[in-house]
N, C-alpha and C. Protein backbone atom coordinates (compact mmCIF):
# COMPACT_ATOMS: atom_id res chain seq x y z
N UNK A 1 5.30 175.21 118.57
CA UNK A 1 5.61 174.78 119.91
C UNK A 1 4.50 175.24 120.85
N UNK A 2 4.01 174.36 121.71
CA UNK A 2 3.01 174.61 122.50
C UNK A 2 3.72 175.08 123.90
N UNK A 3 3.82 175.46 124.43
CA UNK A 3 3.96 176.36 125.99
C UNK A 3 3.10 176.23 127.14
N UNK A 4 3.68 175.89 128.37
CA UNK A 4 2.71 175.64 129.39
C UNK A 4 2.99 176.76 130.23
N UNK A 5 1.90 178.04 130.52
CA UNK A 5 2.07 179.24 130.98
C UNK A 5 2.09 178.52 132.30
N UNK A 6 2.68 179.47 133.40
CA UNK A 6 1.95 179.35 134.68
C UNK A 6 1.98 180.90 135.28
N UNK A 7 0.30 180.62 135.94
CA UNK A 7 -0.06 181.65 136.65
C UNK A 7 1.19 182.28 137.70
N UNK A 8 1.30 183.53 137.48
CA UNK A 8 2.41 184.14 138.48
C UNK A 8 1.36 185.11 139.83
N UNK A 9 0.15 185.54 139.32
CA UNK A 9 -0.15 186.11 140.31
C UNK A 9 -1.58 184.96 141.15
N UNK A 10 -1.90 185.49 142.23
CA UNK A 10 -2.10 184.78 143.58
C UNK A 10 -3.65 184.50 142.79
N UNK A 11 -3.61 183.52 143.88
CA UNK A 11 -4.99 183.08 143.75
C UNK A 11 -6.83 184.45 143.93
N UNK A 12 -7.37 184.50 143.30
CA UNK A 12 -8.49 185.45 143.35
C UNK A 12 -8.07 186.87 143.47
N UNK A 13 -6.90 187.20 142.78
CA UNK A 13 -6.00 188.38 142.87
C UNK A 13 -6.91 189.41 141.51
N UNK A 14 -7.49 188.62 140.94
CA UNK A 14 -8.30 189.34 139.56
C UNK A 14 -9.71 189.44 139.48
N UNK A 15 -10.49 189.58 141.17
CA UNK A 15 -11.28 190.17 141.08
C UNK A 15 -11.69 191.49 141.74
N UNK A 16 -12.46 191.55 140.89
CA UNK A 16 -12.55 192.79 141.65
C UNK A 16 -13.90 193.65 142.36
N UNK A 17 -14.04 194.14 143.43
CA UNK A 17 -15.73 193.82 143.61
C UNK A 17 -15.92 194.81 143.24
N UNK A 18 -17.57 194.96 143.12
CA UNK A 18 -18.44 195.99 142.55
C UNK A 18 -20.03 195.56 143.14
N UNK A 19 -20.42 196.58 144.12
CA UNK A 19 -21.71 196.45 144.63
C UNK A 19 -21.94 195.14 144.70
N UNK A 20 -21.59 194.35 145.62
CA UNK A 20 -21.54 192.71 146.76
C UNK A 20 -21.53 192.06 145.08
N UNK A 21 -20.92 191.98 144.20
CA UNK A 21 -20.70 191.22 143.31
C UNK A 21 -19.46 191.23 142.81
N UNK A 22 -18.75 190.18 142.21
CA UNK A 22 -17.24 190.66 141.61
C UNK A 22 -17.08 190.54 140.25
N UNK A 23 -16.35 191.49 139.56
CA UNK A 23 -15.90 191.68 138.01
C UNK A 23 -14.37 190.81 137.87
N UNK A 24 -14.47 190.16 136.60
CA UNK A 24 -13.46 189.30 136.30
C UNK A 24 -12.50 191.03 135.65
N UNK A 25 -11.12 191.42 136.60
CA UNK A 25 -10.25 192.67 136.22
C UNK A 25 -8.96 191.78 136.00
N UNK A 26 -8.60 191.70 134.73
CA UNK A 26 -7.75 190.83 134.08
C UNK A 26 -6.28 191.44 134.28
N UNK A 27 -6.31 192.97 134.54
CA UNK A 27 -5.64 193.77 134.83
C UNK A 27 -4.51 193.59 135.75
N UNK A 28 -4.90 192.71 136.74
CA UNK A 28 -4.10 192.25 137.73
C UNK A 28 -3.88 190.62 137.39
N UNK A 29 -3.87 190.41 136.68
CA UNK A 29 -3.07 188.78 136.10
C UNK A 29 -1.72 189.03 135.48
N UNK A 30 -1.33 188.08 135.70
CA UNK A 30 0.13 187.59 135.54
C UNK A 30 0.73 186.65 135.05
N UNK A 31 0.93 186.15 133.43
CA UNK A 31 1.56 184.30 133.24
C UNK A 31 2.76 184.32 132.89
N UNK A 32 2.98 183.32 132.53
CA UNK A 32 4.76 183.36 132.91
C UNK A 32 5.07 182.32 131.80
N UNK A 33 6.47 182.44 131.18
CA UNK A 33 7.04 181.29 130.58
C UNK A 33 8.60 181.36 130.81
N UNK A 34 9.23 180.86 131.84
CA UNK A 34 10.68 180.96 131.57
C UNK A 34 10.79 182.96 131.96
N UNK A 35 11.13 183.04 131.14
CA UNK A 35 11.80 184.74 131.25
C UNK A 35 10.61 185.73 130.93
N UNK A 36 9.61 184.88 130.39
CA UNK A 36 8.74 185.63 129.29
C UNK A 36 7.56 185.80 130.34
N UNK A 37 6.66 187.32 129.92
CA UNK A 37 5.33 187.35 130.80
C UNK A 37 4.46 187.73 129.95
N UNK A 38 3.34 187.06 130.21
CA UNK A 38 1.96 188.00 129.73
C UNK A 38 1.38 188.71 130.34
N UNK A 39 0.78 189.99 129.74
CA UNK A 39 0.36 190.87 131.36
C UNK A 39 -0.41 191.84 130.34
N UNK A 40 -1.75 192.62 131.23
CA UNK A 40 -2.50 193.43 130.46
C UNK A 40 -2.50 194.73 131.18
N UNK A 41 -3.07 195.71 131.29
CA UNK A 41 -3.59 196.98 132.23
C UNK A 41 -4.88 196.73 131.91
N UNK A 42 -5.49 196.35 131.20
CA UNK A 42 -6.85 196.15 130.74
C UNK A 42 -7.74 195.55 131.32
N UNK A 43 -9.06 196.02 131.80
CA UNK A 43 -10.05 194.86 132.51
C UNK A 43 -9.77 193.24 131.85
N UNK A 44 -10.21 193.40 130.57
CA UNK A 44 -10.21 191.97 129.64
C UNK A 44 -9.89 192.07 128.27
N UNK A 45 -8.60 192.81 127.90
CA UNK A 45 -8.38 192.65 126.31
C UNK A 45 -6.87 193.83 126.72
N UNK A 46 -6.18 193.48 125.23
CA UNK A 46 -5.03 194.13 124.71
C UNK A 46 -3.84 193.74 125.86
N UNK A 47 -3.65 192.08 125.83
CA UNK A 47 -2.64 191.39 126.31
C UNK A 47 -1.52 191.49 125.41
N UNK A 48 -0.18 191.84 126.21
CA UNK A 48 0.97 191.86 125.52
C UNK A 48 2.17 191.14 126.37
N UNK A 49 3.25 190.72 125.61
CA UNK A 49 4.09 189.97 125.59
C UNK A 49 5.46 190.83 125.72
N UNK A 50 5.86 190.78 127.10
CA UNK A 50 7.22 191.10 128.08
C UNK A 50 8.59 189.93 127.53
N UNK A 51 9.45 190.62 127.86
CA UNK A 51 10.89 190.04 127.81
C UNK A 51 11.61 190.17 129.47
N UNK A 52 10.99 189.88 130.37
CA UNK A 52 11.37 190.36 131.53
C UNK A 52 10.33 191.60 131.85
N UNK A 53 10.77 192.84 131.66
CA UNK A 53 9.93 194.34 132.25
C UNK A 53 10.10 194.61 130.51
N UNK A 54 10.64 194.14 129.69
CA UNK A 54 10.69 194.64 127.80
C UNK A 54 9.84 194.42 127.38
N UNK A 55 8.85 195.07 126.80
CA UNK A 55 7.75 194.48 125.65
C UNK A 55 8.47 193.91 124.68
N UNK A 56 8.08 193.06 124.11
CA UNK A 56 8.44 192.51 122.84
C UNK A 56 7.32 192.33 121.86
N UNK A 57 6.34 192.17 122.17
CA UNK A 57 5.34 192.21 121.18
C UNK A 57 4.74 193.64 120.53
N UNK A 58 4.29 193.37 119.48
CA UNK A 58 4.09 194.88 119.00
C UNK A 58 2.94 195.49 119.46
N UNK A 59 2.33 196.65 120.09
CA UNK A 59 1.59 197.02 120.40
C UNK A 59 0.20 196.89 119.80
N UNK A 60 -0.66 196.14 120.35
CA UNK A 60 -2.14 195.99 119.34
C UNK A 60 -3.46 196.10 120.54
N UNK A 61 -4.16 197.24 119.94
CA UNK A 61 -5.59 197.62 120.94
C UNK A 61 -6.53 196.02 120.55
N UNK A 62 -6.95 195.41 121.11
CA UNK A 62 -7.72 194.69 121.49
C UNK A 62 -7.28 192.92 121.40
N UNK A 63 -6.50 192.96 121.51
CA UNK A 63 -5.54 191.41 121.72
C UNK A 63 -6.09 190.45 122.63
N UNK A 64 -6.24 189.30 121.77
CA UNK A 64 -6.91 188.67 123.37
C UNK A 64 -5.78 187.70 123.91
N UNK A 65 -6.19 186.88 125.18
CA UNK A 65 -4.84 186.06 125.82
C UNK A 65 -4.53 185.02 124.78
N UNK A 66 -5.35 184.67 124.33
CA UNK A 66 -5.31 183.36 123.26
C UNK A 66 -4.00 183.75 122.24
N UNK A 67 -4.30 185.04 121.88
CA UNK A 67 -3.78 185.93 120.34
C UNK A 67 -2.07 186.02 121.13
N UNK A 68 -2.33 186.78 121.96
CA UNK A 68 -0.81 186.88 122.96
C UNK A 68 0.14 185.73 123.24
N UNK A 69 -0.84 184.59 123.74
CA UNK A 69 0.18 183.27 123.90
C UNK A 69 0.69 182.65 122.60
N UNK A 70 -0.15 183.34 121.27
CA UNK A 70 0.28 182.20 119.90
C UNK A 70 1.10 182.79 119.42
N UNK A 71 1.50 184.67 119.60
CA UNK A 71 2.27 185.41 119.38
C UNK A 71 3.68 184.75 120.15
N UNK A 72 3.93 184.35 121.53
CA UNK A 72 4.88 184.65 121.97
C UNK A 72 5.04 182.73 121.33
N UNK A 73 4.52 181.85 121.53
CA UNK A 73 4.72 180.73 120.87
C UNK A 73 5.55 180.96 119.49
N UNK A 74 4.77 181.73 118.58
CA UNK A 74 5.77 181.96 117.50
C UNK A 74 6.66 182.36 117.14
N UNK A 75 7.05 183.19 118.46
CA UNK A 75 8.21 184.32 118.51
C UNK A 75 9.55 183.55 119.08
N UNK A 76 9.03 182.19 120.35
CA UNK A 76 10.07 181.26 119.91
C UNK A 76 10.27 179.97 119.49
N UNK A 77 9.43 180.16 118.43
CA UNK A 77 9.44 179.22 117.24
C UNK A 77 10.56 179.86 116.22
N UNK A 78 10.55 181.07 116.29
CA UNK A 78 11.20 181.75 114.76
C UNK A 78 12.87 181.91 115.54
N UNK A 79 12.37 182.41 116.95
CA UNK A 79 14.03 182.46 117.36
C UNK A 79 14.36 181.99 118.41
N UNK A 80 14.29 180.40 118.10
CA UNK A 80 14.86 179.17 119.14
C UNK A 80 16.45 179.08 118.92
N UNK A 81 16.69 179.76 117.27
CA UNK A 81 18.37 179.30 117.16
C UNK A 81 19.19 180.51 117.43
N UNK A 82 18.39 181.38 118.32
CA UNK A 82 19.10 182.76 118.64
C UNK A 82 19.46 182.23 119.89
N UNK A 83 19.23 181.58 120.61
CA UNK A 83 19.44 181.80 122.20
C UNK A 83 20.30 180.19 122.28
């Protein structure tokens, strides 16, 4: 099942400046599916997968958004007949 995230946080909310230039800080992004969020602390890596404020995904150091969205895709792929 493919999933259409949508951005939850604001527009140019994920940069961040540094000496009159700005760093892409992934840290402050936000996507959304229904109940479900993706969200990092991380400048740009080790995205994980919320149940509301619940992690549900298993904890993994260097995850990218790609890896996170196919995780939570599969997660309700496997338990569409739970809910």
């Amino acid at each position: 099942m493919r999933i259409k995230l949508i951005k939850l946080h604001p527009k140019r909310q994920h940069l961040q400046g540094c000496y009159n230039h700005y760093v892409h800080d992934s840290s402050k992004s936000l996507y959304g599916y229904k109940q479900y969020r993706i969200k990092t602390f991380s400048l740009y890596k080790d995205w994980e997968v919320y149940d509301g404020e619940v992690q549900i995904s298993p904890t993994r150091i260097g995850r990218s958004f790609k890896e996170a969205r196919d995780w939570l895709e599969n997660y309700l792929d496997n338990n569409k007949n739970e809910k």
